[in-house]
Protein backbone atom coordinates (compact mmCIF):
# COMPACT_ATOMS: atom_id res chain seq x y z
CA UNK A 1 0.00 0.00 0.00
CA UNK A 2 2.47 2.62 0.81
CA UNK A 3 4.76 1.67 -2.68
CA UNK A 4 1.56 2.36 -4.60
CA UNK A 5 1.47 5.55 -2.15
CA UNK A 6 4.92 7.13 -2.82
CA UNK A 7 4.44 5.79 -7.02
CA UNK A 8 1.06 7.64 -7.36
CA UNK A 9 2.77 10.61 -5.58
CA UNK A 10 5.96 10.35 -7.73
CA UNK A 11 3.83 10.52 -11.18
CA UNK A 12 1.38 13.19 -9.27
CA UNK A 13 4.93 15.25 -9.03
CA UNK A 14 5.50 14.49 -12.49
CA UNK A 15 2.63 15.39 -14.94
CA UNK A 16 2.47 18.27 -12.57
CA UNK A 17 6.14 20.02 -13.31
CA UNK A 18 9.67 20.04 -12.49
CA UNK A 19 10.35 17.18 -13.98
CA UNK A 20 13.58 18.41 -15.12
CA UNK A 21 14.89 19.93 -12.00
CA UNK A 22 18.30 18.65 -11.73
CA UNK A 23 18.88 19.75 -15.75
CA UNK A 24 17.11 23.17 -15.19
CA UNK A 25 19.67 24.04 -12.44
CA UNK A 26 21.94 25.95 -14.08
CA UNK A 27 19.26 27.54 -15.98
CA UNK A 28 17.59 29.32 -13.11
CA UNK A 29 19.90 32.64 -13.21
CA UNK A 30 21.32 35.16 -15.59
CA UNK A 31 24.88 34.10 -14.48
CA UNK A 32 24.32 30.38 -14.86
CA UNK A 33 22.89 30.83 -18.38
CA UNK A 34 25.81 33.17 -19.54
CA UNK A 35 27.69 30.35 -18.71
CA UNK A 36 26.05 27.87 -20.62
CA UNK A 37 26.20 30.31 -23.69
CA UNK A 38 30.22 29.45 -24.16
CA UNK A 39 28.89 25.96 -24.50
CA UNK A 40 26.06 26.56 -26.70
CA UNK A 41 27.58 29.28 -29.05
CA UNK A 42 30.67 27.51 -29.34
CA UNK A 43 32.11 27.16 -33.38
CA UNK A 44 31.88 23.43 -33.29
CA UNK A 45 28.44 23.14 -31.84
CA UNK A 46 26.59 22.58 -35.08
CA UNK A 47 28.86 19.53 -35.97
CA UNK A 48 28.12 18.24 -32.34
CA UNK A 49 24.73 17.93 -32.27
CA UNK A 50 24.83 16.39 -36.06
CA UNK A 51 22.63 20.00 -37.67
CA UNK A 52 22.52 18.00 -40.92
CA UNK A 53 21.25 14.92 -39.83
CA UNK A 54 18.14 16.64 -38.06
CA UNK A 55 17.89 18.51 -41.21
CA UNK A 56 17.56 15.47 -42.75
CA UNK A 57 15.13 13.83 -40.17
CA UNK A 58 13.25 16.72 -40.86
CA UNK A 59 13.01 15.97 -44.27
CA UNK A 60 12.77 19.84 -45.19
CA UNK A 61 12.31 20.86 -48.63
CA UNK A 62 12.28 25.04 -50.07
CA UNK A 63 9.29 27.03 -48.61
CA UNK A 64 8.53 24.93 -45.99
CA UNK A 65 8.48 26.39 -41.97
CA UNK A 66 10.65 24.94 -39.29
CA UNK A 67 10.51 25.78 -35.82
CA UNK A 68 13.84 25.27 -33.46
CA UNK A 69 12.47 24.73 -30.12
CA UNK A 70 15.17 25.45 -27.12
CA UNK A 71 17.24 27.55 -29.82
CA UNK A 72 20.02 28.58 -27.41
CA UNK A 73 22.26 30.19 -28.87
CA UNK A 74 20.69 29.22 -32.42
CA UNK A 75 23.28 26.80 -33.95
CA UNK A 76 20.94 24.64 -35.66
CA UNK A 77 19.61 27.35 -37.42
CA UNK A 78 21.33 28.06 -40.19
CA UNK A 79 20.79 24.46 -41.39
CA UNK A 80 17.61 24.84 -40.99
CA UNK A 81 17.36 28.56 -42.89
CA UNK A 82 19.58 27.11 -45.81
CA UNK A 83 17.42 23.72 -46.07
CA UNK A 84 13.79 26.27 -46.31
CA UNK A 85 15.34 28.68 -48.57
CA UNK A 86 14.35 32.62 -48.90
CA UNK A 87 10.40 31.44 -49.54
CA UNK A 88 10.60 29.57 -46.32
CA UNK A 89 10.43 30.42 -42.37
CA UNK A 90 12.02 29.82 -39.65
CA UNK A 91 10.87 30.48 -35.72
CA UNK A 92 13.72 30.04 -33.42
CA UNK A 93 12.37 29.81 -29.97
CA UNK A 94 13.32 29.93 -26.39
CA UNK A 95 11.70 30.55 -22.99
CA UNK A 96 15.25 32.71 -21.82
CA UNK A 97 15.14 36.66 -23.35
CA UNK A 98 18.97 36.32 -22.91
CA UNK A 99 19.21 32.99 -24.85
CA UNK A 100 17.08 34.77 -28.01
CA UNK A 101 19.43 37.90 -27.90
CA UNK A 102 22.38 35.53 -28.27
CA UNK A 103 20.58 33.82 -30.80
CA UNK A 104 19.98 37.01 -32.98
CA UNK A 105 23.02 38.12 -32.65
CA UNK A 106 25.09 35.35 -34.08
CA UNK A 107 22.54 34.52 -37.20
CA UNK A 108 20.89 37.97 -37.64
CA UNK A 109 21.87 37.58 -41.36
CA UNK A 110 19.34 34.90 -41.73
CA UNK A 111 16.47 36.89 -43.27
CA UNK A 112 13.88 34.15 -42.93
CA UNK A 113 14.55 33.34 -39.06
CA UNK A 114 12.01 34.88 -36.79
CA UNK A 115 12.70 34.60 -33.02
CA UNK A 116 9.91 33.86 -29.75
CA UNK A 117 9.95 33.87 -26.83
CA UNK A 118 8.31 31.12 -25.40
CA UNK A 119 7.54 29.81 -22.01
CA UNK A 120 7.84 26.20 -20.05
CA UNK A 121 3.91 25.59 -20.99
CA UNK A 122 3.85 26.87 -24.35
CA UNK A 123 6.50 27.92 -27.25
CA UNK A 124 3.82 30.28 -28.73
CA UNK A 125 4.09 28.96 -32.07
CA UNK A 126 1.23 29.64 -34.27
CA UNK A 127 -1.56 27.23 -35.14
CA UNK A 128 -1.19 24.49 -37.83
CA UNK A 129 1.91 27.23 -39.16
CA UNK A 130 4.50 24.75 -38.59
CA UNK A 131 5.54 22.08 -41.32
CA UNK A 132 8.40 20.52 -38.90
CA UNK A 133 10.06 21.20 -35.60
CA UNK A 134 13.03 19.86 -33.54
CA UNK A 135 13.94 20.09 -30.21
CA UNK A 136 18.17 19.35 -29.73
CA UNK A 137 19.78 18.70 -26.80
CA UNK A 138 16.60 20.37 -24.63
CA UNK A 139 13.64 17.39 -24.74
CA UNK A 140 15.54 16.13 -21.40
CA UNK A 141 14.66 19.94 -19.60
CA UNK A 142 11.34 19.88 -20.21
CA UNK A 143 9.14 20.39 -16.76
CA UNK A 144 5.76 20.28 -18.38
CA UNK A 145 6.37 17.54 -21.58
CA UNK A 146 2.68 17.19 -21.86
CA UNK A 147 1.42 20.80 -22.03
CA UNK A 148 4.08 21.55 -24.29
CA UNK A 149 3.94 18.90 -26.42
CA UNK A 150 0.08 19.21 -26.93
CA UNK A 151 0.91 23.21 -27.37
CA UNK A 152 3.42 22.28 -30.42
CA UNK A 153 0.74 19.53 -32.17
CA UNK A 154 -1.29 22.89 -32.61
CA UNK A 155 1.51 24.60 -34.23
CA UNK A 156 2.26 21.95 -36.63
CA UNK A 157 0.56 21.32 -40.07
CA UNK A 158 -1.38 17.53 -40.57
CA UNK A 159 1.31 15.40 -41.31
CA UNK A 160 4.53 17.94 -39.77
CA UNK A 161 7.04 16.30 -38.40
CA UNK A 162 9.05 16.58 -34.99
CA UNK A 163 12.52 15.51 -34.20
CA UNK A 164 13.95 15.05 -30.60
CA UNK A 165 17.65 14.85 -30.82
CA UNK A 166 19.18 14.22 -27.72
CA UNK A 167 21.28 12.49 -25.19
CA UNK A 168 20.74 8.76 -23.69
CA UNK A 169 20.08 8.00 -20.12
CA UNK A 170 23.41 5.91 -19.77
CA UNK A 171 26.33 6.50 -18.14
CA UNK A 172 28.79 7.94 -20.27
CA UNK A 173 26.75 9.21 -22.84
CA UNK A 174 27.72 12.77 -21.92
CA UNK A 175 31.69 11.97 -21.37
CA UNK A 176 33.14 9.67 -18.63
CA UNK A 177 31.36 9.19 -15.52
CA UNK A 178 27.19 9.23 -14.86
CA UNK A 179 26.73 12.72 -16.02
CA UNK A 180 23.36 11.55 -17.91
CA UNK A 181 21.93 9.37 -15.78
CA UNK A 182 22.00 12.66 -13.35
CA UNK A 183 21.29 15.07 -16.00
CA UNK A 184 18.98 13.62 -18.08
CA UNK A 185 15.06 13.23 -17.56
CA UNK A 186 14.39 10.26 -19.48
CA UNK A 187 15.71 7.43 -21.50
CA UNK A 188 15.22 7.10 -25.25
CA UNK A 189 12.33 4.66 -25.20
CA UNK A 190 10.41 6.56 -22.51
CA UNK A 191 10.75 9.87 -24.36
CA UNK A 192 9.05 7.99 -27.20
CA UNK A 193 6.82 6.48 -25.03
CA UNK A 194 5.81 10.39 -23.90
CA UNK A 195 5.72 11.86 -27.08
CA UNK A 196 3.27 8.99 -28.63
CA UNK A 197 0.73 9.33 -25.54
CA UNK A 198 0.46 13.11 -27.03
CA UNK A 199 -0.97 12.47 -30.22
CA UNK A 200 2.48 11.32 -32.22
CA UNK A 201 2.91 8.82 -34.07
CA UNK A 202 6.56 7.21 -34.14
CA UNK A 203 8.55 7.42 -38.19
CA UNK A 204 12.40 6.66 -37.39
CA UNK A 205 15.11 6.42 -34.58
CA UNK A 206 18.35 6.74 -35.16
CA UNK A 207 21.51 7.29 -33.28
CA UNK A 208 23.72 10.07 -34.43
CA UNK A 209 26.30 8.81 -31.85
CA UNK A 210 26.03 5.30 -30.95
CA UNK A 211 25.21 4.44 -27.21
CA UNK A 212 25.44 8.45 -26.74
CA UNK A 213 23.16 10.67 -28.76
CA UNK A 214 20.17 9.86 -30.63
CA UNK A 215 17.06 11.38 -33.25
CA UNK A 216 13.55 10.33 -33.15
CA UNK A 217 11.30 11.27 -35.75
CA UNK A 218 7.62 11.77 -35.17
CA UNK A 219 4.80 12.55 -37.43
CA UNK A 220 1.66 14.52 -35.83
């Protein structure tokens, strides 16, 4: 009686928020994110979280919108400008003002990139706007997974297609030593799992970095 106590309270906890509290730490102040921006703006960080190959995922052809959710400091986005063209769109969005200046400032010669802020309920997208979306490196700090999720299947057009690219839960999948298993919310099959009880339906996996980093495609 009291395991089914503490699990009902656990999942309570869950679908309720902070599910990501031990990844959102460093997040929480202006200092901590500055910080992070060395990482995130860093001149190798579209090769490291494989740009092309969730460009590919994506399956983005000329005129088409894409929407970067968790843009950072925007490195996936000129993949994603180049792979839309100058008749497409694309909204890079964030729920940190800072993040989004950062953003702008490093890509603000891509004409067709329009920037939102966001929040941890909602990335403000516009409804059925979207053709595909991808979320890199940022599914795992996600506190409300179900509101958001539901928010973006508004956004996207019948058919879109969304692309979580990001760590596994397994130690040594973010260097040596259980960095992951700390930092990250959920394993691969579980974030699948999530995204499918929202209304997604599963294309491809694949891993970008074998026993490390992963892409799973979804179709709305």
């Amino acid at each position: 009686m009291i395991r089914l106590l503490l699990l009902s309270t656990l999942s309570t906890l869950l679908l309720s928020g902070q599910a990501a509290d031990k990844a959102n730490e460093r997040y929480r102040t202006p200092e901590g994110r500055q910080g992070m921006l060395g990482n995130l703006g860093a001149s190798d960080r579209a090769e490291r979280i494989h740009a092309q190959a969730i460009v590919q995922a994506l399956d983005l052809k000329p005129g088409m919108a894409a929407a970067d959710l968790g843009t950072g400091a925007g490195a996936l986005l000129p993949a994603l400008s180049a792979a839309v063209g100058p008749s497409g769109k694309v909204f890079a969005e964030d729920i940190f003002q800072d993040f989004l200046d950062s953003s702008r400032t490093k890509n603000f010669t891509l004409a067709n990139v329009a920037w939102i802020l966001g929040t941890e309920r909602d990335p403000k997208l516009p409804a059925s706007s979207i053709d595909a979306a991808a979320t890199v490196d940022a599914y795992h700090h996600w506190d409300y997974p179900a509101e958001m999720l539901a928010n973006l299947r508004r956004a996207l057009k019948p058919g879109g297609r969304f692309a979580v690219a990001d760590y596994y839960r397994r130690a040594g999948a973010m260097g040596p030593g259980p960095d992951a298993l700390e930092h990250i919310r959920i394993d691969r099959d579980e974030v699948i799992k999530e995204v499918e009880a929202a209304g997604f339906k599963l294309l491809t996996t694949s891993d970008t970095a074998p026993g490390k980093q992963y892409i799973a495609v979804f179709t709305r």
